[in-house]
PDB file of N, CA and C in Angstrom:
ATOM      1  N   UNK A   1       4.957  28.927 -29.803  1.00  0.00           N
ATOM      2  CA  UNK A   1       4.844  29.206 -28.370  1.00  0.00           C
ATOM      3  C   UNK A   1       5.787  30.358 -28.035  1.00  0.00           C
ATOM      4  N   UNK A   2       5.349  31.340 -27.094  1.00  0.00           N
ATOM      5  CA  UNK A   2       5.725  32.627 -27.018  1.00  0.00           C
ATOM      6  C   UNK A   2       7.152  32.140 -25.434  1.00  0.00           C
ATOM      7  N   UNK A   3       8.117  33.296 -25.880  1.00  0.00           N
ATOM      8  CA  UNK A   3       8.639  33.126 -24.438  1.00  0.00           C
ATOM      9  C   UNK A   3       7.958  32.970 -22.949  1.00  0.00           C
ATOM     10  N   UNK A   4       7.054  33.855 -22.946  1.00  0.00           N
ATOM     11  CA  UNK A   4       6.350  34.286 -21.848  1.00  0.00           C
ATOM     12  C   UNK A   4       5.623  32.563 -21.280  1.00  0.00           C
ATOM     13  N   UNK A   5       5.028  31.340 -22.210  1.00  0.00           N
ATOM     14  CA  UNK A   5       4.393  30.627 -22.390  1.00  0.00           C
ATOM     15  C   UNK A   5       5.541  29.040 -21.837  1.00  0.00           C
ATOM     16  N   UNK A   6       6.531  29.832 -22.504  1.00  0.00           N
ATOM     17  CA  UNK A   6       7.847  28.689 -22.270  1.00  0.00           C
ATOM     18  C   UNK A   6       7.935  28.902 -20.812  1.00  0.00           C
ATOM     19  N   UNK A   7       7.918  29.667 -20.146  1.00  0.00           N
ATOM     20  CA  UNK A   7       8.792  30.272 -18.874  1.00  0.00           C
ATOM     21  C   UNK A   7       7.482  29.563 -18.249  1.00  0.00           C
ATOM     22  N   UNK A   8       6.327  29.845 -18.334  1.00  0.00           N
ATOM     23  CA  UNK A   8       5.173  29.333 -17.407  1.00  0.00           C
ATOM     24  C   UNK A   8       4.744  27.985 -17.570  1.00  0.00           C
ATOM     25  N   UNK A   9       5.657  27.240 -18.630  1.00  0.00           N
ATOM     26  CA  UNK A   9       5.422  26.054 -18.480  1.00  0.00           C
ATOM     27  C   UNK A   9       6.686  25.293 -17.323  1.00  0.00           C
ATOM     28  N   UNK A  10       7.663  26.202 -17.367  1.00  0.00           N
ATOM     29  CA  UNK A  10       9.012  26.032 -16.768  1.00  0.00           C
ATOM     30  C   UNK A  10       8.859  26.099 -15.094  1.00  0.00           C
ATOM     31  N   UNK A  11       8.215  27.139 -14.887  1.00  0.00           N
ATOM     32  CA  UNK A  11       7.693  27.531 -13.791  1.00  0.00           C
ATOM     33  C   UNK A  11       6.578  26.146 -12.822  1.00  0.00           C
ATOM     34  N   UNK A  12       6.165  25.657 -13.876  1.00  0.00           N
ATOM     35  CA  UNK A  12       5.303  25.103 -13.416  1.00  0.00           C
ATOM     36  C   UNK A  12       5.680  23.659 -13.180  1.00  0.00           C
ATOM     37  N   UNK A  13       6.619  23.113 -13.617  1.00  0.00           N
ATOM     38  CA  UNK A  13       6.974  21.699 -13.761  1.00  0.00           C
ATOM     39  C   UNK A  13       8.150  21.960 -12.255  1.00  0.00           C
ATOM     40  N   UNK A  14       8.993  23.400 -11.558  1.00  0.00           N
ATOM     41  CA  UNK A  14       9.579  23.788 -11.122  1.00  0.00           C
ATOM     42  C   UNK A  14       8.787  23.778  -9.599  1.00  0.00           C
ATOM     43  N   UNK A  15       7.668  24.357  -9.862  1.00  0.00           N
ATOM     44  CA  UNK A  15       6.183  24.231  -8.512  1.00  0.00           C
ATOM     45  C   UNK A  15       6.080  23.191  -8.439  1.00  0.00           C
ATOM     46  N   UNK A  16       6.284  21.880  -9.161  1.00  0.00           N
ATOM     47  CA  UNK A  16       5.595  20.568  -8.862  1.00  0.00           C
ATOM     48  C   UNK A  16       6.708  19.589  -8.759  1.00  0.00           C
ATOM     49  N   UNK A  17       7.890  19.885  -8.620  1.00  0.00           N
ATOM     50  CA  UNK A  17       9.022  19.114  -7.890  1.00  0.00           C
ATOM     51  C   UNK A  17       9.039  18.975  -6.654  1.00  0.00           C
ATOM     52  N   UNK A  18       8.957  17.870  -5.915  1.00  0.00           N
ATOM     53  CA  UNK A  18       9.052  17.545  -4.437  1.00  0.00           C
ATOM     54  C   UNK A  18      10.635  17.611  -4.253  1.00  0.00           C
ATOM     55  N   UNK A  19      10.645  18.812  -3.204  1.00  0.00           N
ATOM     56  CA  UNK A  19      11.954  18.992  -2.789  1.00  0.00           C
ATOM     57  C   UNK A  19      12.248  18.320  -2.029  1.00  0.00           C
ATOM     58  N   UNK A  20      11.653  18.057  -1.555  1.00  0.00           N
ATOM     59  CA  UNK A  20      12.154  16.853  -0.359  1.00  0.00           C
ATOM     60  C   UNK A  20      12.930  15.485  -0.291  1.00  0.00           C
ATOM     61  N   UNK A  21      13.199  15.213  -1.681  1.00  0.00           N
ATOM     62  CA  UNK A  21      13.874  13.820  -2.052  1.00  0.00           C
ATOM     63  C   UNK A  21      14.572  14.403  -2.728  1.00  0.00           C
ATOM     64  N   UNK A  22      15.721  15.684  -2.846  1.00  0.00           N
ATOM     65  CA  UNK A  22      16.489  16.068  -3.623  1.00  0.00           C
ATOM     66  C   UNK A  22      17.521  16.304  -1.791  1.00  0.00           C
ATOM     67  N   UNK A  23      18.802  15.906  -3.009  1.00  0.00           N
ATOM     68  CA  UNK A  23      19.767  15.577  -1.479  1.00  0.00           C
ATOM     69  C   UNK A  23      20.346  17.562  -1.614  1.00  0.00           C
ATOM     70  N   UNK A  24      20.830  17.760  -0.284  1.00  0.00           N
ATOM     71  CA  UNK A  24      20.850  19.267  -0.112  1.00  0.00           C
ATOM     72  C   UNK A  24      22.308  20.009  -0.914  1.00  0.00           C
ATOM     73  N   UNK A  25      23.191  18.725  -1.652  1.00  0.00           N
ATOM     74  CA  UNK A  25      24.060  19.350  -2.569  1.00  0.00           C
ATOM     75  C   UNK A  25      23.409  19.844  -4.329  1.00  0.00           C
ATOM     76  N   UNK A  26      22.327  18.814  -4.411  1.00  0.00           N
ATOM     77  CA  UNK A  26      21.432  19.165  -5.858  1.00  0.00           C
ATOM     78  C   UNK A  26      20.699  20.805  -5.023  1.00  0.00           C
ATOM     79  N   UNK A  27      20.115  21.076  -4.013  1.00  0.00           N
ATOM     80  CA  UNK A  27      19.772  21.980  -4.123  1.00  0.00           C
ATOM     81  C   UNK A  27      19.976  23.358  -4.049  1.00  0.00           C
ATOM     82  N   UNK A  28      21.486  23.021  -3.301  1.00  0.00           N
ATOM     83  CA  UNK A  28      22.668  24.581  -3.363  1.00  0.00           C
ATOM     84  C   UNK A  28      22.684  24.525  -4.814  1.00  0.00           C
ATOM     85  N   UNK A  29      22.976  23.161  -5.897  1.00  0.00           N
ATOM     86  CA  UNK A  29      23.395  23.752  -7.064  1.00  0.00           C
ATOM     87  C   UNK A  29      22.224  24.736  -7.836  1.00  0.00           C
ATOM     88  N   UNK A  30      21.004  23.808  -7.241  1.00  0.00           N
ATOM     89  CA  UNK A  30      19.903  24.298  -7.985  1.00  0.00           C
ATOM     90  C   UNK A  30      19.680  26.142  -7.818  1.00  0.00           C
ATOM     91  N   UNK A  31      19.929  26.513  -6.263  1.00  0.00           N
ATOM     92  CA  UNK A  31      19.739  27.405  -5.863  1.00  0.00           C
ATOM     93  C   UNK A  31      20.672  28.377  -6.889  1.00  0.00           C
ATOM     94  N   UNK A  32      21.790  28.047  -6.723  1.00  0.00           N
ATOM     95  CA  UNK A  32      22.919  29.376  -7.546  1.00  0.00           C
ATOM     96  C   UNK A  32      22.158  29.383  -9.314  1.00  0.00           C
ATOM     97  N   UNK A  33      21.931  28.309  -9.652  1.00  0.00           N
ATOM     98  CA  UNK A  33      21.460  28.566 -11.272  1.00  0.00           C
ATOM     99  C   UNK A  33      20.199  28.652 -11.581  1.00  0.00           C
ATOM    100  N   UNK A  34      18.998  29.107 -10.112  1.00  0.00           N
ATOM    101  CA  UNK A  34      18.061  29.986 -10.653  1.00  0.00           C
ATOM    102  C   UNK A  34      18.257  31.455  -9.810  1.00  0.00           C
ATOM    103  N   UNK A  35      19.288  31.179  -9.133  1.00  0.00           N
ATOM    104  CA  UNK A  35      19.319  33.172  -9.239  1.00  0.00           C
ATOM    105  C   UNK A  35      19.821  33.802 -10.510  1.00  0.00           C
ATOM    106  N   UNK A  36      20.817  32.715 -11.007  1.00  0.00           N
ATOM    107  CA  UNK A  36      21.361  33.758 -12.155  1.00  0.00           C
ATOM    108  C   UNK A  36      20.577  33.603 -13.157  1.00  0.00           C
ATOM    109  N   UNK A  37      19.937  32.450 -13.686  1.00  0.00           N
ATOM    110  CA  UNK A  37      18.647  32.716 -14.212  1.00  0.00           C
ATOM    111  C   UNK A  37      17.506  33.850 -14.046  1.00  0.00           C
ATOM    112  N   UNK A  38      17.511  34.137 -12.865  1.00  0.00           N
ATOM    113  CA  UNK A  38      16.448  35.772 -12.378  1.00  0.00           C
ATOM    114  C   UNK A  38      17.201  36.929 -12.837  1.00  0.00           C
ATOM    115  N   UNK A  39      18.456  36.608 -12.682  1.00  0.00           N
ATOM    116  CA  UNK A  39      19.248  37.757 -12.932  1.00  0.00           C
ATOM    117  C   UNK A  39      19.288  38.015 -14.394  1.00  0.00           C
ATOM    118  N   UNK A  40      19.438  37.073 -15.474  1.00  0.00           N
ATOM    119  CA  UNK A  40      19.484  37.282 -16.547  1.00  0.00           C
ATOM    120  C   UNK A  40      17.935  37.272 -17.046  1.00  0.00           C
ATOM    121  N   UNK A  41      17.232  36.955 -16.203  1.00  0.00           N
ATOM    122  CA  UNK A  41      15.598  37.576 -16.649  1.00  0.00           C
ATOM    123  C   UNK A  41      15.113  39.093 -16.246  1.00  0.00           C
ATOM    124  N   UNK A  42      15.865  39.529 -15.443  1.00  0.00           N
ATOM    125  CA  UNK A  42      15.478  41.019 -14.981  1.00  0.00           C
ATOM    126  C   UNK A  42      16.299  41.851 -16.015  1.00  0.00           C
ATOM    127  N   UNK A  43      17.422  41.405 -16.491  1.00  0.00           N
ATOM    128  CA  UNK A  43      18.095  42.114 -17.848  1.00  0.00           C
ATOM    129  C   UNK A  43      16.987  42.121 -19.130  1.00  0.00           C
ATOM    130  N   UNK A  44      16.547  40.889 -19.053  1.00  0.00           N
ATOM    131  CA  UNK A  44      15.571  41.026 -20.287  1.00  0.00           C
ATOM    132  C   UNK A  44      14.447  41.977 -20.198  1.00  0.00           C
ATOM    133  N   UNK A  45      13.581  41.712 -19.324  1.00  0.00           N
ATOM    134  CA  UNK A  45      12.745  42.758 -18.620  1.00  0.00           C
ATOM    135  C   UNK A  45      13.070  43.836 -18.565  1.00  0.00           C
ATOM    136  N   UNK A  46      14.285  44.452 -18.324  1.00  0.00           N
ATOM    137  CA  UNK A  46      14.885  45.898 -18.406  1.00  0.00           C
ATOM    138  C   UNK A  46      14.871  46.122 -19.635  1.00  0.00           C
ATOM    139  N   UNK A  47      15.806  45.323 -21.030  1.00  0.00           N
ATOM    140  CA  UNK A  47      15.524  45.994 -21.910  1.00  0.00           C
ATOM    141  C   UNK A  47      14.175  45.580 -22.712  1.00  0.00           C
ATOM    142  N   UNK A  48      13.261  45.136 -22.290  1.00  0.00           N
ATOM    143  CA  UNK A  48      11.759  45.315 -22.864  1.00  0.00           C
ATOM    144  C   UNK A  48      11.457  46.437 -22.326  1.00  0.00           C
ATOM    145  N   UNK A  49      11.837  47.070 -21.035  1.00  0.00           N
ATOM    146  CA  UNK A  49      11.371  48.178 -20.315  1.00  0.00           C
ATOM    147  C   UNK A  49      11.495  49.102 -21.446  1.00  0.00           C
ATOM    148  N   UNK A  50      13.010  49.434 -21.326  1.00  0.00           N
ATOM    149  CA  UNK A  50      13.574  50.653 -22.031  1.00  0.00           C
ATOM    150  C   UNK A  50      13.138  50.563 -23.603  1.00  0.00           C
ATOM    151  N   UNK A  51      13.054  49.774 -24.267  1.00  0.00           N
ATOM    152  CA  UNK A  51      12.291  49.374 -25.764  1.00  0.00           C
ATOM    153  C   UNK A  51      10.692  49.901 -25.722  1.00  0.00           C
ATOM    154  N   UNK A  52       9.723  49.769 -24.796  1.00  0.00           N
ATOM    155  CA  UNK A  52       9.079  49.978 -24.663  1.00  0.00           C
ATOM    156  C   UNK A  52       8.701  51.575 -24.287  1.00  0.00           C
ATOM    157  N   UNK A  53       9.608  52.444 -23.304  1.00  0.00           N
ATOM    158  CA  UNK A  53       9.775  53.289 -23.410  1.00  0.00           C
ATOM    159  C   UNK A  53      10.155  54.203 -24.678  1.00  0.00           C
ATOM    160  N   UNK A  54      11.105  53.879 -24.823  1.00  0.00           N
ATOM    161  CA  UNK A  54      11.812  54.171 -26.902  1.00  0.00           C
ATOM    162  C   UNK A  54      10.407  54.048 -27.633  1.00  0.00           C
ATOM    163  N   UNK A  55       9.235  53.478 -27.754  1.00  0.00           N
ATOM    164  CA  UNK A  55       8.916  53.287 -28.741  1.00  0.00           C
ATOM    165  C   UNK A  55       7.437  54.174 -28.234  1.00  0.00           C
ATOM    166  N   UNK A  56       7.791  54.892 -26.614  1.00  0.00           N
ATOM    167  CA  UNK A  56       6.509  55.597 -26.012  1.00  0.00           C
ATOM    168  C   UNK A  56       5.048  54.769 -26.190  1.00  0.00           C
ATOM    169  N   UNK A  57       5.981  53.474 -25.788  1.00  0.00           N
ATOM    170  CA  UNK A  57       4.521  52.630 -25.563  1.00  0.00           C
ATOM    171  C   UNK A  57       3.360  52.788 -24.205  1.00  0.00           C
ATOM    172  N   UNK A  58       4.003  54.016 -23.267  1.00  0.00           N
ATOM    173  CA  UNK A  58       3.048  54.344 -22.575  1.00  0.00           C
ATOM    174  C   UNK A  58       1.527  55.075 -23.315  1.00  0.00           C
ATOM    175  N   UNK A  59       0.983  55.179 -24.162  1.00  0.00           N
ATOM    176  CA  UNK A  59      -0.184  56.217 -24.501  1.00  0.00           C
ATOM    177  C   UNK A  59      -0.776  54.719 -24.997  1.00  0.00           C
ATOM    178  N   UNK A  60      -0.440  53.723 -25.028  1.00  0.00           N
ATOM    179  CA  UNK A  60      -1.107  52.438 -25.506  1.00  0.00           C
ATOM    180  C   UNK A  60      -2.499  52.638 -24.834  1.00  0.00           C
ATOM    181  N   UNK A  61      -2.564  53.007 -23.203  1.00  0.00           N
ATOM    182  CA  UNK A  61      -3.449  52.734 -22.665  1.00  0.00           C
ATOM    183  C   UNK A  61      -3.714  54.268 -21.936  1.00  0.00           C
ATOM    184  N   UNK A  62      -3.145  55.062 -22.162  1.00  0.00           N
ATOM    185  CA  UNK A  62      -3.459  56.840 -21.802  1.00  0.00           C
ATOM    186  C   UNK A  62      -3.068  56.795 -20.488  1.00  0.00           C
ATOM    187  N   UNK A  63      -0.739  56.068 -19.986  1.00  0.00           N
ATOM    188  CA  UNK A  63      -1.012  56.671 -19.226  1.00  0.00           C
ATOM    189  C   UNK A  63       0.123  57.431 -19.828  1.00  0.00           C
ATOM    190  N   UNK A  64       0.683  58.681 -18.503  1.00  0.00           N
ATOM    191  CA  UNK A  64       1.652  59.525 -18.673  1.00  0.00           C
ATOM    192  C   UNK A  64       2.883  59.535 -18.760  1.00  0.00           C
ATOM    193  N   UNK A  65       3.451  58.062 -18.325  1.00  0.00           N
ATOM    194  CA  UNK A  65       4.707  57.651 -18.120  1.00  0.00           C
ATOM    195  C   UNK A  65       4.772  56.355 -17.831  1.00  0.00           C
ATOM    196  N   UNK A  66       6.297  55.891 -18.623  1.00  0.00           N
ATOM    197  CA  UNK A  66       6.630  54.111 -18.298  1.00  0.00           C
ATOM    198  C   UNK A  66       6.457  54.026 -17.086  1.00  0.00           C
ATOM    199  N   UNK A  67       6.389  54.652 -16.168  1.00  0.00           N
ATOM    200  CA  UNK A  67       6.434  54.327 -14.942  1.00  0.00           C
ATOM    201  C   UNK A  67       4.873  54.218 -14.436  1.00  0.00           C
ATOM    202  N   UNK A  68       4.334  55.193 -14.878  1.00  0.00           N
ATOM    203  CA  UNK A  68       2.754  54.728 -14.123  1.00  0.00           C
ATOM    204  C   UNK A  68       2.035  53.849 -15.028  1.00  0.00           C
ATOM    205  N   UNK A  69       2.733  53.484 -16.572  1.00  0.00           N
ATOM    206  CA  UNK A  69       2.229  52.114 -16.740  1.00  0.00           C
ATOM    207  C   UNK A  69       3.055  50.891 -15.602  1.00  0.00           C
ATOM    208  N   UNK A  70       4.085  50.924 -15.605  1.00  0.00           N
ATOM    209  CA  UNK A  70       4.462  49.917 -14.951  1.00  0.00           C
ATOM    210  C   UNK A  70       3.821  49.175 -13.181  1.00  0.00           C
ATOM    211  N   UNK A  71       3.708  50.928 -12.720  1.00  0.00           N
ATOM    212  CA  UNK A  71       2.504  50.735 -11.521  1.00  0.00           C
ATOM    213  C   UNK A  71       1.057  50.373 -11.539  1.00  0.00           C
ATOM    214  N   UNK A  72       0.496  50.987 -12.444  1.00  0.00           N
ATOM    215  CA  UNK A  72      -0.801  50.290 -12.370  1.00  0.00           C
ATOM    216  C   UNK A  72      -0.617  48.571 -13.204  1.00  0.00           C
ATOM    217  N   UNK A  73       0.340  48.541 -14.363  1.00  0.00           N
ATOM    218  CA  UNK A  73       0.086  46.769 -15.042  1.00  0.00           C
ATOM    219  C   UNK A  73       0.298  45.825 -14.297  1.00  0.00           C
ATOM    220  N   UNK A  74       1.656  46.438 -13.888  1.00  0.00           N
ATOM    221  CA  UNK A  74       2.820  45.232 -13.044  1.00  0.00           C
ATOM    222  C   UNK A  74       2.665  45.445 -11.852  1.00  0.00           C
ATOM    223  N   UNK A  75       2.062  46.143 -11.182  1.00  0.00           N
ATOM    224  CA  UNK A  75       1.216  46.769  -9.911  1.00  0.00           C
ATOM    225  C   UNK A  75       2.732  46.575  -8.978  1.00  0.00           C
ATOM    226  N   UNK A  76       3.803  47.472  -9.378  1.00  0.00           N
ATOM    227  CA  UNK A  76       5.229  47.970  -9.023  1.00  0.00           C
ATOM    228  C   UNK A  76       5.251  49.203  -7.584  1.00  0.00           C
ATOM    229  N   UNK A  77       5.600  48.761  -6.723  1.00  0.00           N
ATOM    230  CA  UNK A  77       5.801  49.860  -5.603  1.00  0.00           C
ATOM    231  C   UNK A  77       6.535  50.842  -6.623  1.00  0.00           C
ATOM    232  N   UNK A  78       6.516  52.363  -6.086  1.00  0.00           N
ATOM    233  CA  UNK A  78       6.837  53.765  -6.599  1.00  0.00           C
ATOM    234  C   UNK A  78       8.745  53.139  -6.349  1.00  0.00           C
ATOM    235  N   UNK A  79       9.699  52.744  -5.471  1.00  0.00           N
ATOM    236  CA  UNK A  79      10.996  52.537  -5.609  1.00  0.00           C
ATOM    237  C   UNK A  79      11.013  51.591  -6.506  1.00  0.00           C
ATOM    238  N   UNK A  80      10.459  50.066  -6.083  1.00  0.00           N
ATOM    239  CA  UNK A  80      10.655  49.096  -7.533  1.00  0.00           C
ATOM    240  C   UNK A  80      10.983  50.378  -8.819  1.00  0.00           C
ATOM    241  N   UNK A  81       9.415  50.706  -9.444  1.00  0.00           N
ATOM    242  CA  UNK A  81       9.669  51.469 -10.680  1.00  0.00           C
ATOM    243  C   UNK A  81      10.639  52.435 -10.924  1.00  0.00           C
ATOM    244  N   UNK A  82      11.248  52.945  -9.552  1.00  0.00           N
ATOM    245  CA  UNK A  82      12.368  53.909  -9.878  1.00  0.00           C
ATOM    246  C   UNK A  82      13.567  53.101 -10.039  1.00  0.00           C
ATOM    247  N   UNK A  83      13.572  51.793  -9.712  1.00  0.00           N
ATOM    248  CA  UNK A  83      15.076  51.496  -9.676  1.00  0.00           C
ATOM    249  C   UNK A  83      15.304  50.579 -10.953  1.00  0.00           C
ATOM    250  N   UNK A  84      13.841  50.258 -11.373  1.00  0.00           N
ATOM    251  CA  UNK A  84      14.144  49.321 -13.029  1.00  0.00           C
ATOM    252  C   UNK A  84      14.292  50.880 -13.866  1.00  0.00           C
TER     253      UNK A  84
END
């Protein structure tokens, strides 16, 4: 099972928790340890970015730049893609 596969099973057991019977100190905790969880997933994502770039995996699909793959795949506003 692929990362990508782990995370969407994670995701999904995460969608199907009733928040509502979680008392509001479980959910400040919950809250701080999935931002830094996002945070240490947008690091990963960055360096798949830049790996992907390095390896000029844009012509995979004929376009001109990591960036207008990233807009048309990941369908990325023009700042998003400038600021990853």
């Amino acid at each position: 099972m692929g990362a990508g596969h782990i995370l969407e099973s994670a995701l999904e057991m995460l969608r199907a928790e009733n928040l509502e019977v979680l008392y509001p100190e479980t959910i400040a905790a919950e809250l701080v340890a999935l931002r830094q969880q996002l945070d240490w997933l947008e690091v990963e994502w960055t360096r798949r970015v830049a790996t992907f770039d390095e390896a000029d995996g844009r012509h995979l699909e004929g376009h001109t730049s990591t960036t207008a793959f990233l807009k048309h795949r990941c369908r990325m506003s023009a700042g998003r893609r400038s600021e990853r």
